[in-house]
N, C-alpha and C. Protein backbone atom coordinates (compact mmCIF):
# COMPACT_ATOMS: atom_id res chain seq x y z
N UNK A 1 148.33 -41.56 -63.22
CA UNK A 1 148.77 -41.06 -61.93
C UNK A 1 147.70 -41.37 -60.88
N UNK A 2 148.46 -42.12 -59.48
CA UNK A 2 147.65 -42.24 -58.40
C UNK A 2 147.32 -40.95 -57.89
N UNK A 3 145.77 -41.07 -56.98
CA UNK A 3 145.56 -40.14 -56.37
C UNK A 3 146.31 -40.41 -54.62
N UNK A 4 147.13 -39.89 -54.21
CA UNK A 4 148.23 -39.66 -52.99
C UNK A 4 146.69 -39.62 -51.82
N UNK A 5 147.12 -39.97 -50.66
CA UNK A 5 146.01 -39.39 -49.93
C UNK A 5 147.03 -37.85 -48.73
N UNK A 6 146.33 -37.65 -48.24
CA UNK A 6 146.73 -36.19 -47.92
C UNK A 6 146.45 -36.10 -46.48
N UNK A 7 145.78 -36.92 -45.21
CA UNK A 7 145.44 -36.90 -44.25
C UNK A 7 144.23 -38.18 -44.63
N UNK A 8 144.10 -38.27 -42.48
CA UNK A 8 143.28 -39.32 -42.19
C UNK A 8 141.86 -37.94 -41.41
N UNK A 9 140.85 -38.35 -42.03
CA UNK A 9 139.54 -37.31 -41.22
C UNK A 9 139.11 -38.14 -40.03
N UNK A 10 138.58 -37.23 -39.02
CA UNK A 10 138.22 -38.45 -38.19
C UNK A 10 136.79 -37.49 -37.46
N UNK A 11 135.62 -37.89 -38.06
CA UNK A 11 134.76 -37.21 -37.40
C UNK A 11 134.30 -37.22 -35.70
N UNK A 12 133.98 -36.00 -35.13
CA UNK A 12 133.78 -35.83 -33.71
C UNK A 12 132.69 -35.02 -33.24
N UNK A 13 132.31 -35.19 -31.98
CA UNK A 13 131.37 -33.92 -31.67
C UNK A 13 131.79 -32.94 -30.44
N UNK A 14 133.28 -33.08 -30.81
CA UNK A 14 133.82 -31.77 -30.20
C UNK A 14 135.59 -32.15 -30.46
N UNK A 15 135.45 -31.40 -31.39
CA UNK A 15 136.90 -30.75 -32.47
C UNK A 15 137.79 -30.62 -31.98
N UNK A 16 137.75 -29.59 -31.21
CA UNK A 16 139.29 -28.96 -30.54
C UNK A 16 139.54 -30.08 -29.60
N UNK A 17 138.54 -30.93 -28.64
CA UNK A 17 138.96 -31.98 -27.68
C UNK A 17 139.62 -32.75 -28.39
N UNK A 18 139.48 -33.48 -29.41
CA UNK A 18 140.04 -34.16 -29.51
C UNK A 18 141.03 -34.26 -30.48
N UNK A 19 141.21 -33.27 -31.10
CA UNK A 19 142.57 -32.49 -31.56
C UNK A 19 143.39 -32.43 -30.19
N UNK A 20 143.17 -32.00 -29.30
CA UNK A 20 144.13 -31.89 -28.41
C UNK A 20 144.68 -33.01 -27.81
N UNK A 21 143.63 -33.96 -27.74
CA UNK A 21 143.61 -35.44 -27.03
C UNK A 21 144.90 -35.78 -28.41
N UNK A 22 144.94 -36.09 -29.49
CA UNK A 22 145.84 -36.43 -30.62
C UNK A 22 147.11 -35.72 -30.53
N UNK A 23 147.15 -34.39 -30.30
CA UNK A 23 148.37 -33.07 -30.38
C UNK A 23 148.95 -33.81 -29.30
N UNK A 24 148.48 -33.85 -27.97
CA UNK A 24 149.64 -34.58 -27.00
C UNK A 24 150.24 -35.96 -27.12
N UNK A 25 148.94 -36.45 -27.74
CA UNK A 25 149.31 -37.89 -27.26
C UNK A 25 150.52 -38.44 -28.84
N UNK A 26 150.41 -37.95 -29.92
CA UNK A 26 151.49 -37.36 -30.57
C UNK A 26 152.26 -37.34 -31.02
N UNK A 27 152.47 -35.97 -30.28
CA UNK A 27 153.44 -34.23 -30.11
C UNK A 27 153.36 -33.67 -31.79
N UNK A 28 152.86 -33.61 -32.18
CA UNK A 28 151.67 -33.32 -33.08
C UNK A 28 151.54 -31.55 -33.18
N UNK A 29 151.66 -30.91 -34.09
CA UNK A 29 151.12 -28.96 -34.18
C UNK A 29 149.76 -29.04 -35.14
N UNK A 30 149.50 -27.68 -35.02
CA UNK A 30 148.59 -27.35 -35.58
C UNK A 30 149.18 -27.24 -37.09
N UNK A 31 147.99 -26.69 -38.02
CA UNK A 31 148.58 -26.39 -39.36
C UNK A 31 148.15 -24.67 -38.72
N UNK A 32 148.84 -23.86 -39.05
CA UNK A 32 148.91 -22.63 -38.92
C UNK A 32 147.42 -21.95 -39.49
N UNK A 33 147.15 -21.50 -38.46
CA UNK A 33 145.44 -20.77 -38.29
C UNK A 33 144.84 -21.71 -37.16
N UNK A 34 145.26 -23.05 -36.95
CA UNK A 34 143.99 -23.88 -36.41
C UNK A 34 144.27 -23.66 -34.74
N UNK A 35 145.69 -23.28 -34.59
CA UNK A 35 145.71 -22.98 -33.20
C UNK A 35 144.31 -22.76 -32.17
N UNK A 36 144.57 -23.07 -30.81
CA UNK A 36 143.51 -22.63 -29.98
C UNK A 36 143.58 -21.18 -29.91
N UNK A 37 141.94 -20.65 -29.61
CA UNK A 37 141.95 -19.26 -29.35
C UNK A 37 143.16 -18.86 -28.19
N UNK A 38 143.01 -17.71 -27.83
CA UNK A 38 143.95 -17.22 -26.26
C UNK A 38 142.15 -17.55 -25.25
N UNK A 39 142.50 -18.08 -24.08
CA UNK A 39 141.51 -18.32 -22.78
C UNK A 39 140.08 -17.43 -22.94
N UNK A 40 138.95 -17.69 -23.10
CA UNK A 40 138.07 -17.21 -23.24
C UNK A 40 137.90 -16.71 -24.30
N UNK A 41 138.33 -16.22 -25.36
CA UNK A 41 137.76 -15.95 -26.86
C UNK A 41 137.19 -17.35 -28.09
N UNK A 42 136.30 -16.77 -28.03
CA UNK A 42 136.03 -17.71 -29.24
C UNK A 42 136.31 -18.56 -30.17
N UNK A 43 135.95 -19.63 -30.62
CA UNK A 43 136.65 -20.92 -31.19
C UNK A 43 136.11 -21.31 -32.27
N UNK A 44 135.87 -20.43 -33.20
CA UNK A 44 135.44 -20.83 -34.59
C UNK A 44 135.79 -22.27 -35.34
N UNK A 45 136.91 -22.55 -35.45
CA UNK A 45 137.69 -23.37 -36.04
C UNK A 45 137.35 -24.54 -34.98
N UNK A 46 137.56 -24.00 -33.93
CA UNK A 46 136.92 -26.06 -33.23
C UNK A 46 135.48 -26.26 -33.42
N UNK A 47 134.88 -25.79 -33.55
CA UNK A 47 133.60 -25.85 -33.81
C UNK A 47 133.18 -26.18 -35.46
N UNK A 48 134.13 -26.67 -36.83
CA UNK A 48 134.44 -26.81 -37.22
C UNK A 48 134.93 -27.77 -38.39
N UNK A 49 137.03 -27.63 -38.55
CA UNK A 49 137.25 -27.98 -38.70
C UNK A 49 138.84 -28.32 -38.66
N UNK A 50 139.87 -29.19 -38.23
CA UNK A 50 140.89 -28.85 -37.41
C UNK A 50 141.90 -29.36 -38.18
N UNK A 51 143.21 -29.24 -38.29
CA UNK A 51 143.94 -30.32 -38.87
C UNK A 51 145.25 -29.64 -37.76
N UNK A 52 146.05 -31.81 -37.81
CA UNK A 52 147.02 -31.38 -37.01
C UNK A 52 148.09 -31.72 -37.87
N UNK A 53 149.46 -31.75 -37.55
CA UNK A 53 150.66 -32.23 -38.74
C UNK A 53 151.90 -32.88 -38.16
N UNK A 54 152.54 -33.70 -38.38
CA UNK A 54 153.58 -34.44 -38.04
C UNK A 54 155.10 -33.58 -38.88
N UNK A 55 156.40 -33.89 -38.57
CA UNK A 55 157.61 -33.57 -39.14
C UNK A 55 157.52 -33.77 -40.64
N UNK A 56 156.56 -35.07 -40.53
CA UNK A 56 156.70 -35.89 -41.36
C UNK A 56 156.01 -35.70 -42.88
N UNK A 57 154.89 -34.52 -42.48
CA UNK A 57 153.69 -34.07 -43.53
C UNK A 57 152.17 -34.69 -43.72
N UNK A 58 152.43 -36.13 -41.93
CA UNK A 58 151.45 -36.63 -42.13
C UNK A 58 150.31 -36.06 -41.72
N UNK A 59 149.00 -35.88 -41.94
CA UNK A 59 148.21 -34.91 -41.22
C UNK A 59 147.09 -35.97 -40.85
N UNK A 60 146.01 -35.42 -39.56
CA UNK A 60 144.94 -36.17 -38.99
C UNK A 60 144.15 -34.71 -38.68
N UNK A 61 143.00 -34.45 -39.91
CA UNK A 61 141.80 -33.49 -39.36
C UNK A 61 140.88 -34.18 -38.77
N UNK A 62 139.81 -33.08 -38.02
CA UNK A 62 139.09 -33.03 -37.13
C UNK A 62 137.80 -32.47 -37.46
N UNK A 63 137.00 -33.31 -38.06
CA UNK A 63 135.31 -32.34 -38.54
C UNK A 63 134.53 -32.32 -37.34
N UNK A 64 133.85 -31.45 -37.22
CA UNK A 64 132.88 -31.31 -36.09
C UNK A 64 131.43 -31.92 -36.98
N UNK A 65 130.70 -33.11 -36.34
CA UNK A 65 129.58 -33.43 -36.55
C UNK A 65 128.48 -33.41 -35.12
N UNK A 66 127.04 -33.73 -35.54
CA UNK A 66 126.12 -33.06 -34.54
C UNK A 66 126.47 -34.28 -33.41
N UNK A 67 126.15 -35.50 -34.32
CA UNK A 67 126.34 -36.83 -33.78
C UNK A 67 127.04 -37.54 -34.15
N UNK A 68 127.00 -38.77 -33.17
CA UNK A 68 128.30 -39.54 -33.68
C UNK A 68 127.88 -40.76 -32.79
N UNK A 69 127.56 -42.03 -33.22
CA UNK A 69 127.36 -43.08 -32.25
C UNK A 69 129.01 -43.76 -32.09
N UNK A 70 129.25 -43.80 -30.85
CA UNK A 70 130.30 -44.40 -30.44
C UNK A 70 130.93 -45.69 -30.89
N UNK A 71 131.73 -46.25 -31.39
CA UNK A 71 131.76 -47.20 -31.07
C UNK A 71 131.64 -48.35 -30.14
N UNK A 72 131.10 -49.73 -30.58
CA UNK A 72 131.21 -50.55 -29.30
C UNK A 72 132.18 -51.80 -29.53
N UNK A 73 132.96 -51.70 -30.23
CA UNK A 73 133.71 -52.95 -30.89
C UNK A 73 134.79 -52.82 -29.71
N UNK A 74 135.06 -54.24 -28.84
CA UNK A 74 135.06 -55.41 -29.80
C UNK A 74 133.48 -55.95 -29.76
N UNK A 75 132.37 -55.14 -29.00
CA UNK A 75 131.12 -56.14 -29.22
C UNK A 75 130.59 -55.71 -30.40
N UNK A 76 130.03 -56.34 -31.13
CA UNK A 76 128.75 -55.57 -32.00
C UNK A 76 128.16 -54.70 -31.73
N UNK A 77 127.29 -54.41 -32.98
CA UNK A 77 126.56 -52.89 -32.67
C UNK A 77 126.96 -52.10 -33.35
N UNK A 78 128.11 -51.26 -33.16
CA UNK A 78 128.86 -50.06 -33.83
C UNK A 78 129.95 -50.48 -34.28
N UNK A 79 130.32 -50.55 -35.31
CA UNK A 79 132.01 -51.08 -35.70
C UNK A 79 132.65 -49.75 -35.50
N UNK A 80 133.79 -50.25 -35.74
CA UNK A 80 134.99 -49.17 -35.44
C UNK A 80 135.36 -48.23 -36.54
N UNK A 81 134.44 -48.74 -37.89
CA UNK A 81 134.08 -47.54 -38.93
C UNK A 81 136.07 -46.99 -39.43
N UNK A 82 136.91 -46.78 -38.88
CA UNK A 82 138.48 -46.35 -38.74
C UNK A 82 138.97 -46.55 -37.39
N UNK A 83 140.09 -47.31 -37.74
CA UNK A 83 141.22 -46.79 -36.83
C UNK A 83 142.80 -46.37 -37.22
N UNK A 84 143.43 -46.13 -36.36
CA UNK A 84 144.78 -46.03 -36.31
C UNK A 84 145.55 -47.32 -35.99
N UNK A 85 146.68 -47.26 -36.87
CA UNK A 85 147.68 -48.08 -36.28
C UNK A 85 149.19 -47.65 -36.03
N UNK A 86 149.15 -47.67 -34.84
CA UNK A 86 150.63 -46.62 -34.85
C UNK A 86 151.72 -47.94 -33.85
N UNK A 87 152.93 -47.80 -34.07
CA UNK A 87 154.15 -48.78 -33.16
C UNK A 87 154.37 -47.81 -32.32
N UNK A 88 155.39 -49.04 -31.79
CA UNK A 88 156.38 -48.36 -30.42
C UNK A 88 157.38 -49.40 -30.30
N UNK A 89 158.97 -49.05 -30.08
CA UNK A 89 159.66 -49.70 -30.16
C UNK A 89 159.93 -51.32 -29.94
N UNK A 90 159.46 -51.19 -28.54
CA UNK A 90 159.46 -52.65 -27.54
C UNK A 90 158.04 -52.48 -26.50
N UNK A 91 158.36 -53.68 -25.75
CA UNK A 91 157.39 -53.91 -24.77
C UNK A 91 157.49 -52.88 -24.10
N UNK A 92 158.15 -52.23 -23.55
CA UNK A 92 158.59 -51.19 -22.36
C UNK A 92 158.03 -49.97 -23.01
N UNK A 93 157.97 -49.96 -24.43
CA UNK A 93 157.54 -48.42 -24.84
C UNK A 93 156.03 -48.84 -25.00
N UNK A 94 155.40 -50.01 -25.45
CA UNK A 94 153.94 -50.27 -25.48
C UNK A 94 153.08 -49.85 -24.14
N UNK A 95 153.60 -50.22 -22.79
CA UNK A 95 153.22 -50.09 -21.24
C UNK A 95 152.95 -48.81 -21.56
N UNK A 96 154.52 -47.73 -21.48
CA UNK A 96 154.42 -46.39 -21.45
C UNK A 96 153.28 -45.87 -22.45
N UNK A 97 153.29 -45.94 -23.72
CA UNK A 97 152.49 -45.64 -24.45
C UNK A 97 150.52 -45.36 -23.85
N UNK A 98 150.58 -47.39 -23.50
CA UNK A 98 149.45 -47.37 -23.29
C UNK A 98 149.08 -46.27 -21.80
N UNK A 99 149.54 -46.17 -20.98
CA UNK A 99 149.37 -45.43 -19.90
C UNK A 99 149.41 -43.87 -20.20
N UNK A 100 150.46 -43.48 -20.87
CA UNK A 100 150.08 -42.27 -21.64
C UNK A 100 148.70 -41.91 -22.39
N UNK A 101 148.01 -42.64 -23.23
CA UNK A 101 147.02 -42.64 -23.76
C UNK A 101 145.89 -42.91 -22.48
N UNK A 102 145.94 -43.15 -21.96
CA UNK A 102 144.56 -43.72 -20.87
C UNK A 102 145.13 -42.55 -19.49
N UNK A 103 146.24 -41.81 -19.70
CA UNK A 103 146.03 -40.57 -18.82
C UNK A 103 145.43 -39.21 -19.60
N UNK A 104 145.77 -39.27 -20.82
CA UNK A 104 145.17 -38.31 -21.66
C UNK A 104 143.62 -38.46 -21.99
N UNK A 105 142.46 -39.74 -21.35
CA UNK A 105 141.95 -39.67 -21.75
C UNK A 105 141.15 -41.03 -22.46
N UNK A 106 141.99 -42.03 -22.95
CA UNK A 106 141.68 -42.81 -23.46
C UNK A 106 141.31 -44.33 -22.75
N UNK A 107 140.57 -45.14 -23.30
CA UNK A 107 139.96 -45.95 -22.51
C UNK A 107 140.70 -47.53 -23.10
N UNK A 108 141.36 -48.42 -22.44
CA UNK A 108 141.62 -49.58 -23.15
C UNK A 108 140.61 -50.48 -23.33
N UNK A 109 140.73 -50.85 -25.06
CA UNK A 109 139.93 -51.84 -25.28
C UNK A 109 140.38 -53.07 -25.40
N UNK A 110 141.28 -53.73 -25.63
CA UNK A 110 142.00 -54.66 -25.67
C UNK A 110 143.74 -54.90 -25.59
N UNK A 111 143.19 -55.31 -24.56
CA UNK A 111 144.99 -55.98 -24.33
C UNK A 111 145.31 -57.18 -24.76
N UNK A 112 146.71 -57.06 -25.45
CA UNK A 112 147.37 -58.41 -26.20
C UNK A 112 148.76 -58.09 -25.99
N UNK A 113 149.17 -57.60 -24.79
CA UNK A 113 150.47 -57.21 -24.49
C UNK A 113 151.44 -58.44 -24.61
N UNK A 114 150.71 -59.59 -24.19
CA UNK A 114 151.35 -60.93 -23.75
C UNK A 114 151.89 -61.38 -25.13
N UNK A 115 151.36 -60.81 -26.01
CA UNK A 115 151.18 -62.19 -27.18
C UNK A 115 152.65 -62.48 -27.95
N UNK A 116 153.44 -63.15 -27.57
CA UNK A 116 154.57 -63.26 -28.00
C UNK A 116 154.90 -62.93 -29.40
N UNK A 117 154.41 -62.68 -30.61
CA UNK A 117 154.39 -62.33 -31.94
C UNK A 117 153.98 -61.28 -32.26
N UNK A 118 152.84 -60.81 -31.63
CA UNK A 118 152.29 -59.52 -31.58
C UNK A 118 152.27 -58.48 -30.85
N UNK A 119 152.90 -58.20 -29.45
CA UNK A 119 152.34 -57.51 -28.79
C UNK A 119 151.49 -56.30 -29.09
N UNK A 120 150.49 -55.80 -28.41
CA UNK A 120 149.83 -54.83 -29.28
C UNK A 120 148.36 -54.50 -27.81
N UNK A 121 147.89 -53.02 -27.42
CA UNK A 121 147.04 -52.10 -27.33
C UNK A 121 146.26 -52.00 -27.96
N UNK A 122 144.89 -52.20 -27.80
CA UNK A 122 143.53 -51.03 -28.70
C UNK A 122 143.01 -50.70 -27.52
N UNK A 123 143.19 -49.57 -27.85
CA UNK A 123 142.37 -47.91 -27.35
C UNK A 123 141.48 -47.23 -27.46
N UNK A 124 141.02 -46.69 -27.14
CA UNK A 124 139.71 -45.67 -27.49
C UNK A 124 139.85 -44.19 -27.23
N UNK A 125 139.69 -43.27 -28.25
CA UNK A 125 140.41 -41.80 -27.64
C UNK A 125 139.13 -41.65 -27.13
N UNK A 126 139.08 -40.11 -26.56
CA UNK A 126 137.93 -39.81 -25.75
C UNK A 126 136.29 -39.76 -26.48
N UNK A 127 135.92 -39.71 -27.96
CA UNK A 127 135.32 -39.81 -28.29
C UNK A 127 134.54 -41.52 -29.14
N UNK A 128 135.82 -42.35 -28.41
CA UNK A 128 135.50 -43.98 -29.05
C UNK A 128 136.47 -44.72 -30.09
N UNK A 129 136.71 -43.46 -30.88
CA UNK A 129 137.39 -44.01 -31.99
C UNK A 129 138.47 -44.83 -32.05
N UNK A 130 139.27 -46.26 -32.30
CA UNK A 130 139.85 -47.11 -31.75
C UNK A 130 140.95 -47.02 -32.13
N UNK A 131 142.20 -46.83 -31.52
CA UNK A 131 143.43 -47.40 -32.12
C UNK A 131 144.53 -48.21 -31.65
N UNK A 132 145.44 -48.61 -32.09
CA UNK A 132 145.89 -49.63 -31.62
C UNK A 132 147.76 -49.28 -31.89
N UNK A 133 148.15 -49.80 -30.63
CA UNK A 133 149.53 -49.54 -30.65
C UNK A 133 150.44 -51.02 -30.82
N UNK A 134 151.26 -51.16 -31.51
CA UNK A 134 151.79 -52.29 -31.65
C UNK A 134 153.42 -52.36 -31.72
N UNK A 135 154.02 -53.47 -31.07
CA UNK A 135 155.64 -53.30 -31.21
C UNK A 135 156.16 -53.64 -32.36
N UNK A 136 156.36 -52.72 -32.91
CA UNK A 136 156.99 -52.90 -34.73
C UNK A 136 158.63 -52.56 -34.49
């Protein structure tokens, strides 16, 4: 028997941000407990460790580390260590997508919108980490 995997970890140095940056960009819940506090109480769990969940059972936690060197890919230096690869229907949902992600936060790293075979986004959520949207 294979071992199944169970979620993607994605280390950060601030948890709940970018749990939230993921929950919208998404539409994404918590696993029950990880919710945000209510406004001004305390945040144990982002400080932490977070997990979010899809319909689907897919999950993406959130470890809190001290540091974290950014990525710099596509230059050298820091590789991209993980990413995501997520679709979107057509060209028209890639635009939306990408603009969604870069209002929530995220920074584009490469555009290949044009590429007649591929079209495809890489991104950077707010802490670096790269992913890439593609028309599947």
């Amino acid at each position: 028997m294979n071992p199944r995997i169970r979620q993607v970890v994605l280390d950060t140095t601030d948890a709940r941000a970018l749990a939230e940056f993921y929950r919208e960009l998404f539409g994404l819940h918590y696993r029950p407990g990880d919710e945000p506090p209510p406004e001004g109480e305390p945040d144990p769990k982002g400080r932490d460790w977070l997990v979010l969940r899809n319909d689907d059972g897919v999950s993406l936690a959130f470890q809190q580390v001290d540091e974290l060197p950014r990525s710099t890919w596509p230059e050298p230096g820091v590789p991209q260590q993980l990413h995501l690869d997520t679709t979107v229907p057509d060209v028209a949902a890639l635009a939306a997508a990408r603009d969604r992600a870069v209002a929530l936060g995220a920074t584009l790293l490469h555009d290949r919108s044009d590429d007649p075979d591929e079209p495809l986004h890489v991104l950077g959520d707010p802490m670096g980490h790269p992913f890439c949207v593609f028309v599947g």
